[in-house]
C-alpha atoms as a PDB file:
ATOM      1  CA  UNK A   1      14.848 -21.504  -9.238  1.00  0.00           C
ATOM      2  CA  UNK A   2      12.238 -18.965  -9.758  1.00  0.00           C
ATOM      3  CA  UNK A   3      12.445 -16.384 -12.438  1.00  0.00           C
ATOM      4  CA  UNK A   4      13.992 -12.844 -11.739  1.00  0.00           C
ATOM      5  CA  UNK A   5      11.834  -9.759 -11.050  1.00  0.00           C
ATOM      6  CA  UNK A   6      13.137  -6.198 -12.251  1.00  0.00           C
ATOM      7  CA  UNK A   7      12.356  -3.682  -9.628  1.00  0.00           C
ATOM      8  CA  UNK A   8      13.055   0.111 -10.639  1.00  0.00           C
ATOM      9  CA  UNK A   9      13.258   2.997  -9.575  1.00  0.00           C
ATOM     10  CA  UNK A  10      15.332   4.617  -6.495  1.00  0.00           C
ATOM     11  CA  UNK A  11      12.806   4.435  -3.601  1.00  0.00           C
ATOM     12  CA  UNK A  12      11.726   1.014  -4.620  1.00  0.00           C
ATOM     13  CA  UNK A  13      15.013  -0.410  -4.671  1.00  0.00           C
ATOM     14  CA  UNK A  14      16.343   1.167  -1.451  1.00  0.00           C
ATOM     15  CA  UNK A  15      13.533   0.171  -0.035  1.00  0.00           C
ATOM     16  CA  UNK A  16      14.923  -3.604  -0.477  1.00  0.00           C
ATOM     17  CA  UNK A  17      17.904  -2.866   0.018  1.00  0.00           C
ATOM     18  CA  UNK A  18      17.224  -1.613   3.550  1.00  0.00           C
ATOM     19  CA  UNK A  19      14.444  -3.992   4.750  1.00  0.00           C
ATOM     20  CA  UNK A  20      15.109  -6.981   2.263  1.00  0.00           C
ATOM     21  CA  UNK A  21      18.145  -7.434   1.341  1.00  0.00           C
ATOM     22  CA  UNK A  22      18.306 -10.959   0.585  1.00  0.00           C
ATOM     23  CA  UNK A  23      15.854 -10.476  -1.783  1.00  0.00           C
ATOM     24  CA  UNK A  24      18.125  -8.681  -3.844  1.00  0.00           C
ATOM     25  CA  UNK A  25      20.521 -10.540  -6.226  1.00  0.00           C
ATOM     26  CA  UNK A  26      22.119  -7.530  -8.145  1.00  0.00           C
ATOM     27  CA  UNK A  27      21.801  -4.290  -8.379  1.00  0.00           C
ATOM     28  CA  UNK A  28      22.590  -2.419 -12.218  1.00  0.00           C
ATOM     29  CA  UNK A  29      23.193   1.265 -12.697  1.00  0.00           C
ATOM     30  CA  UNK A  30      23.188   3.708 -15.915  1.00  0.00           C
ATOM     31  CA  UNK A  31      26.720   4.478 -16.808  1.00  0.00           C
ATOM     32  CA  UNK A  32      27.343   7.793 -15.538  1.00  0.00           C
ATOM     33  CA  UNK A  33      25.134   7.947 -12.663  1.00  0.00           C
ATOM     34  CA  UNK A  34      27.640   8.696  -9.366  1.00  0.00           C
ATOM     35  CA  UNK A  35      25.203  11.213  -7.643  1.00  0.00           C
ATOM     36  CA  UNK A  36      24.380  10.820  -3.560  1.00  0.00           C
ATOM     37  CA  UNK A  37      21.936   8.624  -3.947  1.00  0.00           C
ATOM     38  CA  UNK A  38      23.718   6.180  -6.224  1.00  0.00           C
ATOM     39  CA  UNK A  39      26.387   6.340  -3.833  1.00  0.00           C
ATOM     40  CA  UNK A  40      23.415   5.373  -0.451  1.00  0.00           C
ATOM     41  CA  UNK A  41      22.680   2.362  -2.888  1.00  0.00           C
ATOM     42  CA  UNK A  42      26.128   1.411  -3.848  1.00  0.00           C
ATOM     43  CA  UNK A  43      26.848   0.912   0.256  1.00  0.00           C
ATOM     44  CA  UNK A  44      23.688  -0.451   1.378  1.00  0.00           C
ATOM     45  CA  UNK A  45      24.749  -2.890  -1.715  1.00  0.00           C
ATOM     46  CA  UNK A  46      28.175  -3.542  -0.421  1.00  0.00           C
ATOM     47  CA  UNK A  47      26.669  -3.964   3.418  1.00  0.00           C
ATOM     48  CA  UNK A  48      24.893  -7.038   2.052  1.00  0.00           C
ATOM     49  CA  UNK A  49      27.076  -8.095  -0.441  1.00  0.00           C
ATOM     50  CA  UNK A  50      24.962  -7.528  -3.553  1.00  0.00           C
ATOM     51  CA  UNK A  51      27.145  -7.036  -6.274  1.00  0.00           C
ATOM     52  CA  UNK A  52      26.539  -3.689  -8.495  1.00  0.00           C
ATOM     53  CA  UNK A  53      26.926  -3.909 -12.487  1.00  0.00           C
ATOM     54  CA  UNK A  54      26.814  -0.825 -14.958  1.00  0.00           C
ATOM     55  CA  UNK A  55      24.499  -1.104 -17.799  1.00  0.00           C
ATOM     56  CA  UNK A  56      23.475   1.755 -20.904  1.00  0.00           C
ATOM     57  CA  UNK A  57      20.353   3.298 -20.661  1.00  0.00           C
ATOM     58  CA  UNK A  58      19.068   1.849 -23.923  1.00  0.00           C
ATOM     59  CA  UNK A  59      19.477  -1.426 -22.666  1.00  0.00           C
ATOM     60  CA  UNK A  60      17.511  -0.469 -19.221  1.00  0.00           C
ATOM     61  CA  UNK A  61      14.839   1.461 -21.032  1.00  0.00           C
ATOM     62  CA  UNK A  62      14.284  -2.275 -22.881  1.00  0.00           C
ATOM     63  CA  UNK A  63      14.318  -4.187 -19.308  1.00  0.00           C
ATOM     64  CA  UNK A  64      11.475  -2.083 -18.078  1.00  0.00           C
ATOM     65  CA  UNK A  65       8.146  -0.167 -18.470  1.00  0.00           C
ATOM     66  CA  UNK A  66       8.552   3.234 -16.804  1.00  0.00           C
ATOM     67  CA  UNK A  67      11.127   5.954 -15.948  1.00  0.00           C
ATOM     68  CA  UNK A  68      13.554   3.705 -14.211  1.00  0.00           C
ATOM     69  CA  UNK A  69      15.738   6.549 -13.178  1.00  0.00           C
ATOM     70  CA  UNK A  70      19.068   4.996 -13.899  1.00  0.00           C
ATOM     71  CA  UNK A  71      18.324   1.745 -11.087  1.00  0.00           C
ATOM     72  CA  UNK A  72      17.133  -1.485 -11.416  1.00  0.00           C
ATOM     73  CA  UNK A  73      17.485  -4.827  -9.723  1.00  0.00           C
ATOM     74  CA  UNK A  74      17.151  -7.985  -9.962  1.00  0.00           C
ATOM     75  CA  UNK A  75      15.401  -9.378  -6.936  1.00  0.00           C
ATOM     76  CA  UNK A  76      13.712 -12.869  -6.471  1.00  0.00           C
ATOM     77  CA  UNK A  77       9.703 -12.652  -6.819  1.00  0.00           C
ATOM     78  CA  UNK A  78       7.273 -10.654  -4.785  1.00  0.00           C
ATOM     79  CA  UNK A  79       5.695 -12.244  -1.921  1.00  0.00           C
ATOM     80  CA  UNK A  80       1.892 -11.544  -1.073  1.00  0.00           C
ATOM     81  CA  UNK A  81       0.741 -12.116   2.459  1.00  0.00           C
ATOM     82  CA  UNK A  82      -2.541 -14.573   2.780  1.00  0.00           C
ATOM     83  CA  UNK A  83      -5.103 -14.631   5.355  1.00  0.00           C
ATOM     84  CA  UNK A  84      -3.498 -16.691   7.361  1.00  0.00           C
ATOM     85  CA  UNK A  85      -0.059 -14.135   7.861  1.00  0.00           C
ATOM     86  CA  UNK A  86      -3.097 -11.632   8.471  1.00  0.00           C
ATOM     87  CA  UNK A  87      -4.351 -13.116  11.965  1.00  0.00           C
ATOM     88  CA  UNK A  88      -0.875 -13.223  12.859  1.00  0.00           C
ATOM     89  CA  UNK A  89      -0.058  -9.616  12.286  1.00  0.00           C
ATOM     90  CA  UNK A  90      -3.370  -8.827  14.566  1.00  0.00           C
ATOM     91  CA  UNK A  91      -2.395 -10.787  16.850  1.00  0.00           C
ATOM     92  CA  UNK A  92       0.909  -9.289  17.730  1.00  0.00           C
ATOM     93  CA  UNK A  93      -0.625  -5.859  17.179  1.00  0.00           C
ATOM     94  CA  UNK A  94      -1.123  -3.276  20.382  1.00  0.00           C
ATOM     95  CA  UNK A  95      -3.877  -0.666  20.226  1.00  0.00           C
ATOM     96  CA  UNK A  96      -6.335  -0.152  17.769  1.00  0.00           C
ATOM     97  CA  UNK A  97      -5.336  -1.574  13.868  1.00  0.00           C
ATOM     98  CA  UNK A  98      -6.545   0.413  10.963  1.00  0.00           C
ATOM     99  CA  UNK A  99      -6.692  -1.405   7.756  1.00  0.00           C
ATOM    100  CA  UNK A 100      -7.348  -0.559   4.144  1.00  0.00           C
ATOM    101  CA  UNK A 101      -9.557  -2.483   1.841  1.00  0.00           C
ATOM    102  CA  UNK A 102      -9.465  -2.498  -2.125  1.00  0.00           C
ATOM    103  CA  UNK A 103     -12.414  -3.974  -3.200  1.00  0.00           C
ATOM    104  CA  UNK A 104     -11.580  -4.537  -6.697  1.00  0.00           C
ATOM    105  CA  UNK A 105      -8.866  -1.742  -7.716  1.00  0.00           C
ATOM    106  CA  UNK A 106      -7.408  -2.805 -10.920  1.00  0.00           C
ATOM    107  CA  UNK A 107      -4.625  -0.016 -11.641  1.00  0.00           C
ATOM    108  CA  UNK A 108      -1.637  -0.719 -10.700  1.00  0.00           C
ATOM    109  CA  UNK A 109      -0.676   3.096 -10.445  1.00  0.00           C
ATOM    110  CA  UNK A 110      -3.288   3.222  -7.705  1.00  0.00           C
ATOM    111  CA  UNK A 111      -2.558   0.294  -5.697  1.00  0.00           C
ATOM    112  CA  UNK A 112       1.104   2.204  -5.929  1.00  0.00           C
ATOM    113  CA  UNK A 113       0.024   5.379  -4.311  1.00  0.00           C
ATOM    114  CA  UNK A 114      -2.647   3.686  -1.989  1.00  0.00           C
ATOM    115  CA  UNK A 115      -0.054   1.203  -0.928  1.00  0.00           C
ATOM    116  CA  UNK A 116       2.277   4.744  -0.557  1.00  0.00           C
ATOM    117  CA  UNK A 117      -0.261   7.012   1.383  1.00  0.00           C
ATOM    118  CA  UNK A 118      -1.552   3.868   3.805  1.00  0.00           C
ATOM    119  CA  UNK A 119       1.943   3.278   5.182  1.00  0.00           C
ATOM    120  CA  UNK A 120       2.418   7.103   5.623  1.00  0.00           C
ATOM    121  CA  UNK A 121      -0.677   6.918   7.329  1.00  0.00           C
ATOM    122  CA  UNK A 122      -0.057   3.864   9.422  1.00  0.00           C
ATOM    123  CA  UNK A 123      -2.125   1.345   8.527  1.00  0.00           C
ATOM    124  CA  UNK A 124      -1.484  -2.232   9.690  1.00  0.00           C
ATOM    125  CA  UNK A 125      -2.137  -3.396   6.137  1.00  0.00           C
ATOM    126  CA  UNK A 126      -3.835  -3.273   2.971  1.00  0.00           C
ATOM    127  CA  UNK A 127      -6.161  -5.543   1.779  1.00  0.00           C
ATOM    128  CA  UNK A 128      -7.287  -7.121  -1.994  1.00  0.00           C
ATOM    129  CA  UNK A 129      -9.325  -9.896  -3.516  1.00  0.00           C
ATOM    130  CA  UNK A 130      -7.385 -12.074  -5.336  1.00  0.00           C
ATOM    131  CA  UNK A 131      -9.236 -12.211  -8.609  1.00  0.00           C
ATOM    132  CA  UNK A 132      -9.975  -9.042 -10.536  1.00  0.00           C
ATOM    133  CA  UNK A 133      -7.739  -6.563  -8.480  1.00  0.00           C
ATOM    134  CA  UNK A 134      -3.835  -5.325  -8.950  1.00  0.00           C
ATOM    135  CA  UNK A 135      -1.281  -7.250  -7.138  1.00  0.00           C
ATOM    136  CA  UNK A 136       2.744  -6.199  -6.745  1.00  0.00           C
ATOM    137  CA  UNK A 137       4.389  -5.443  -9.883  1.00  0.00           C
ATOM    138  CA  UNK A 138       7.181  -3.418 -10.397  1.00  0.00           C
ATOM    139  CA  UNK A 139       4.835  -0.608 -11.714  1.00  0.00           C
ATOM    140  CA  UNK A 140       3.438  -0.717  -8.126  1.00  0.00           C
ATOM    141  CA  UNK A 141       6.660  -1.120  -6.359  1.00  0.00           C
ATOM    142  CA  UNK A 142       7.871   1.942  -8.510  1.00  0.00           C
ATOM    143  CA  UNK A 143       4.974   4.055  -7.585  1.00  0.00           C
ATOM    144  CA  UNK A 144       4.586   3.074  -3.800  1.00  0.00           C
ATOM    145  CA  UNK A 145       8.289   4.689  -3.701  1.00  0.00           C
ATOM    146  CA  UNK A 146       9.147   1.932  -0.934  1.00  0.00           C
ATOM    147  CA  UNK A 147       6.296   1.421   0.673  1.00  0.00           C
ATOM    148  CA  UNK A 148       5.605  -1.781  -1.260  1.00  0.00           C
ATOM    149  CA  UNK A 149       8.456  -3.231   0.563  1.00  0.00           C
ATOM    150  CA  UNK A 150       7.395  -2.441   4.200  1.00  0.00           C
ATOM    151  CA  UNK A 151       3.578  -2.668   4.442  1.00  0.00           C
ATOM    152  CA  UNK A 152       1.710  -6.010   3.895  1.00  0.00           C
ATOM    153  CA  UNK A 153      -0.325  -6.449   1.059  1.00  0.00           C
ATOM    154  CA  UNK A 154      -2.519  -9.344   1.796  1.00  0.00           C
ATOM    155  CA  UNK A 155      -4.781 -11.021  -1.056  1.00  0.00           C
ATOM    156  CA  UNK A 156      -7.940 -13.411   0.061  1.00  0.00           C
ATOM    157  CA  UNK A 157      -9.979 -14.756  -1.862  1.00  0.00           C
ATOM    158  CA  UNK A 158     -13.277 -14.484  -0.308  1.00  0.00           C
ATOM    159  CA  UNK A 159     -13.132 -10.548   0.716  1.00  0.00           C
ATOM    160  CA  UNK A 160     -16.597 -10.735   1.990  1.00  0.00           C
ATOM    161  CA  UNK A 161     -15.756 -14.091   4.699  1.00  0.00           C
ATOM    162  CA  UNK A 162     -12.720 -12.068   5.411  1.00  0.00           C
ATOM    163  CA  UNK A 163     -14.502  -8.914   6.518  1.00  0.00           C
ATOM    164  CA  UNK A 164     -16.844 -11.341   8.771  1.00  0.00           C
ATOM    165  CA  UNK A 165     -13.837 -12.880  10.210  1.00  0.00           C
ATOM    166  CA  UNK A 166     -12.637  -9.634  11.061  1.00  0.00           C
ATOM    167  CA  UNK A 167     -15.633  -8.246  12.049  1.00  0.00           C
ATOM    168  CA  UNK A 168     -16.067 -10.791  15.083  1.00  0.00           C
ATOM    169  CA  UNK A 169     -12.425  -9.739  15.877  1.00  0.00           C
ATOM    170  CA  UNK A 170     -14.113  -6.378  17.129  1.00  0.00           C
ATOM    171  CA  UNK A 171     -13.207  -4.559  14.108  1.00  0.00           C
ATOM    172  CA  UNK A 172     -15.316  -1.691  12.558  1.00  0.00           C
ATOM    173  CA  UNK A 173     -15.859  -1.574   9.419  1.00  0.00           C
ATOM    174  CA  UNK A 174     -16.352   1.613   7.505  1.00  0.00           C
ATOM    175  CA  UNK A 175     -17.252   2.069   3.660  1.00  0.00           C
ATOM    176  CA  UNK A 176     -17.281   4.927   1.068  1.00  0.00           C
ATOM    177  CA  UNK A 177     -20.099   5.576  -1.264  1.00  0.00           C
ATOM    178  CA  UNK A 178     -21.522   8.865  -2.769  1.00  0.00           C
ATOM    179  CA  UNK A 179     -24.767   8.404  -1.669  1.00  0.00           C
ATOM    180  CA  UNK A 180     -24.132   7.854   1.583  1.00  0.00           C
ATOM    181  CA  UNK A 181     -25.657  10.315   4.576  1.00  0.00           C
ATOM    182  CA  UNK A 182     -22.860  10.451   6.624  1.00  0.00           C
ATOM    183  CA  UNK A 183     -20.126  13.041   5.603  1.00  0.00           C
ATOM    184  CA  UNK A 184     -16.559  11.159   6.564  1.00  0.00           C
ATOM    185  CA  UNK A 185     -15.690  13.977   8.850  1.00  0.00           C
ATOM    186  CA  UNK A 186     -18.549  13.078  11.371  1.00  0.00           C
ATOM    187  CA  UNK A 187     -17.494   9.052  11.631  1.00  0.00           C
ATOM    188  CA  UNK A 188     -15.100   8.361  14.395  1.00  0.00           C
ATOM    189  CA  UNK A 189     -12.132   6.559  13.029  1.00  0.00           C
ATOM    190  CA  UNK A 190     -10.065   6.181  16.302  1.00  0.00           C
ATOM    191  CA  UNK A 191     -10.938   2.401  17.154  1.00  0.00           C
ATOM    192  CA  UNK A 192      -9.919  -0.653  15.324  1.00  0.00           C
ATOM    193  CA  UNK A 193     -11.424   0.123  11.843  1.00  0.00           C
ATOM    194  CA  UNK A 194     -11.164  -1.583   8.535  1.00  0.00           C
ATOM    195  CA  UNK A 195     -11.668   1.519   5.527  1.00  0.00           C
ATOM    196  CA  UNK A 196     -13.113  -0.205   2.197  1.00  0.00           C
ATOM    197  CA  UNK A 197     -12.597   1.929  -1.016  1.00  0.00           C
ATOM    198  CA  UNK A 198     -14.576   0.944  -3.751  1.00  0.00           C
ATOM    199  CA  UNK A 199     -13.191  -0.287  -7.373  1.00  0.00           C
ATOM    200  CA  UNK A 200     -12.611   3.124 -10.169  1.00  0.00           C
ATOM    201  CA  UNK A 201     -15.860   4.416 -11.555  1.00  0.00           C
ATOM    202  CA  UNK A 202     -17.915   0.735  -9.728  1.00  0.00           C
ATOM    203  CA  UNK A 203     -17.590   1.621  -5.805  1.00  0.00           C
ATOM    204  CA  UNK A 204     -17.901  -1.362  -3.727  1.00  0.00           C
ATOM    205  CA  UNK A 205     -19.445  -4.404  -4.702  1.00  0.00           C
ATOM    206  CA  UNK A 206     -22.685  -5.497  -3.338  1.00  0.00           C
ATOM    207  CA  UNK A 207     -21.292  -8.315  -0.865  1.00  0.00           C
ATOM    208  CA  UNK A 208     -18.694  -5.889   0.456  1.00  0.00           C
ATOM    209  CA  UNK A 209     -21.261  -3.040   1.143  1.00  0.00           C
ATOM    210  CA  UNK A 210     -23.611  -5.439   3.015  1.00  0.00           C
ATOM    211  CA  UNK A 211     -20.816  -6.133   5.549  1.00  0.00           C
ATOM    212  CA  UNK A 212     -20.377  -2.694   6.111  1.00  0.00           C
ATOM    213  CA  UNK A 213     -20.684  -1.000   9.883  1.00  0.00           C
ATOM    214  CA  UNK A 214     -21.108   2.599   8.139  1.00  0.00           C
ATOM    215  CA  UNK A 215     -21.045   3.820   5.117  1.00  0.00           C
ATOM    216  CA  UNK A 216     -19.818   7.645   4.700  1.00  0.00           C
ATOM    217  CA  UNK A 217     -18.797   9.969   1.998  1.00  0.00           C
ATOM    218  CA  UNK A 218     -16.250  12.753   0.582  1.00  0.00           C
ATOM    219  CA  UNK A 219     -18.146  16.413   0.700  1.00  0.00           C
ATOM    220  CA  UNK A 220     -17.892  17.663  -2.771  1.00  0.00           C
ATOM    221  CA  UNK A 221     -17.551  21.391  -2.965  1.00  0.00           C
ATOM    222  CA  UNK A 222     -17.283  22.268  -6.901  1.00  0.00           C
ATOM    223  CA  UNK A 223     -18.837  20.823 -10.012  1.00  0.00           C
ATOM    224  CA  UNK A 224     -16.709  17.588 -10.032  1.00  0.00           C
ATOM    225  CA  UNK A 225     -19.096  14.351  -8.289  1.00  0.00           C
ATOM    226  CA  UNK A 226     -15.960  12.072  -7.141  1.00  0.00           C
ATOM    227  CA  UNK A 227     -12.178  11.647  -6.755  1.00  0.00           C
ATOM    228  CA  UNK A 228      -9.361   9.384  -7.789  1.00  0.00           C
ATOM    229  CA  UNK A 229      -9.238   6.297  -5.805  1.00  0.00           C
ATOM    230  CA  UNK A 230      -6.002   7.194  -4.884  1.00  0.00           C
ATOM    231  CA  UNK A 231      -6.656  10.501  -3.796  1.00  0.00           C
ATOM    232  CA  UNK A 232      -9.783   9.732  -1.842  1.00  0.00           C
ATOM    233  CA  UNK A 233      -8.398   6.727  -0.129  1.00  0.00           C
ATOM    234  CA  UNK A 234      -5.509   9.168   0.658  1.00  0.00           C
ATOM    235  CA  UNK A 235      -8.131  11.899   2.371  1.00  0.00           C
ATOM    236  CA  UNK A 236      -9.668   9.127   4.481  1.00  0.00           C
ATOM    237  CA  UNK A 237      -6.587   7.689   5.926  1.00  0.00           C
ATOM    238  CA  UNK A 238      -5.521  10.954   6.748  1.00  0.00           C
ATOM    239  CA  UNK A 239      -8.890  11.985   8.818  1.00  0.00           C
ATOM    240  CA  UNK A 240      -8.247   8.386  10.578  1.00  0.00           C
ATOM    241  CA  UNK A 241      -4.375   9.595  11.254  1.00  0.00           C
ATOM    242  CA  UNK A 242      -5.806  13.049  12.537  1.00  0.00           C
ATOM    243  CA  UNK A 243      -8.468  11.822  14.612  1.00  0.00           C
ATOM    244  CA  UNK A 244      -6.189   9.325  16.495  1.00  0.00           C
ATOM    245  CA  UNK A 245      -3.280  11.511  16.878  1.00  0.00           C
ATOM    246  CA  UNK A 246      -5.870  13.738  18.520  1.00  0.00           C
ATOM    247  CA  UNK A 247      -7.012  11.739  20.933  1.00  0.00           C
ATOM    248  CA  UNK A 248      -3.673  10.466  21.932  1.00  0.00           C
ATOM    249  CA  UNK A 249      -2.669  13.966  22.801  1.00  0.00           C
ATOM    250  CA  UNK A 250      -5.592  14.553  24.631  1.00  0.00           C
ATOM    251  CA  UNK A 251      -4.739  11.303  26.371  1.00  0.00           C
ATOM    252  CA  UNK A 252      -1.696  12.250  27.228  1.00  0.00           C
ATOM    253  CA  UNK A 253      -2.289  15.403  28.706  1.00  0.00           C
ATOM    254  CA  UNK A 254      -5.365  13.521  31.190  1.00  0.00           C
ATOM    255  CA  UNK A 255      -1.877  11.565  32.540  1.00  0.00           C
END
């Protein structure tokens, strides 16, 4: 049987408890803890008979890295998507995908919050290379506040033969990069469109830029020259979510 993961943290574990519960073998709580939210866990819990076990704070602080917040559980191990499960989400997807591409981001506390912002934003899925990038850990489950458990987090390990592949499925692909000429907020972003964000402090890498449709960049106003990862792959997913919801309700009032 494969080894336990401990998953922590009140989004992260309602998030399994609600969309996978049979991932979830038990479920342990600080002594003491008998808020509202302890009490949404305790019956999602009961609805899918994982049993729920009290355990001192010491002792949880010793299980895990991180503020656990008084939850953690015991669930069996992450699953990534491959390539493969990729194709088969696109093919049962209506209207126009948008994906997100991490070419080589390394932190797990900003796969967390890009994993976070592109569900929020609606992407189809998020993309990695398998070697030298962050996969699902519970820092990233923990940090994603949920979102870890409902959007697909696929790992290939060519990136640049993926892009190709995807490419000749009539996607767009559209990178950042500070030099670029193109300010983001003149690129349209409303067809099917796959957003690369480069590693921290590298950008993309050389075979990921060449495959490229467009390049475009973040205007910086004051005296710093770029943002988090996080926070810039959170702008751009946000100008794609604006720009589409704007021309559906411009669509909608042609009808």
């Amino acid at each position: 049987m494969s080894q336990l993961e401990k998953i922590y943290g009140i989004h992260a574990v309602e998030a399994l408890l609600r969309h996978h519960p049979k991932r979830v073998k038990q479920v342990w709580l600080a002594e003491g803890r008998s808020d509202p939210r302890v009490q949404t866990l305790i019956a999602l819990a009961d609805e899918s008979r994982v049993p729920v076990g009290n355990a001192e704070r010491r002792e949880m602080d010793v299980w895990v890295e991180g503020v656990h917040q008084g939850v953690v559980a015991d669930v069996s191990p992450s699953q990534v998507w491959g390539e493969a499960m990729l194709n088969e989400l696109l093919d049962r997807t209506e209207g126009a995908p948008l994906i997100l591409v991490l070419d080589g981001v390394t932190d797990p506390h900003n796969l967390g919050a890009c994993l976070r912002t592109a569900d929020a934003a609606g992407a189809l899925a998020v993309i990695v290379p398998k070697d030298k990038s962050a996969t699902l850990t519970p820092t990233v489950r923990k940090v994603a506040c949920g979102a870890a458990e409902v959007i697909p987090l696929v790992a290939v390990t060519n990136l640049a033969a993926t892009l190709k592949k995807l490419q000749q499925r009539g996607l767009w692909i559209v990178g950042t990069a500070g030099e670029a000429e193109q300010e983001l907020y003149e690129q349209d972003l409303t067809g099917p469109t796959i957003l690369i964000m480069g590693a921290e402090g590298k950008g993309m890498r050389r075979l990921t830029r060449e495959h490229c449709d467009y390049l475009v960049r973040l205007p910086m106003a004051g005296s710093v020259s770029s943002l988090n990862v996080s926070v810039a792959t959170g702008v751009c997913l946000f100008e794609a979510l604006r720009q589409r919801s704007v021309k559906a309700a411009s669509s909608s009032k042609k009808k």
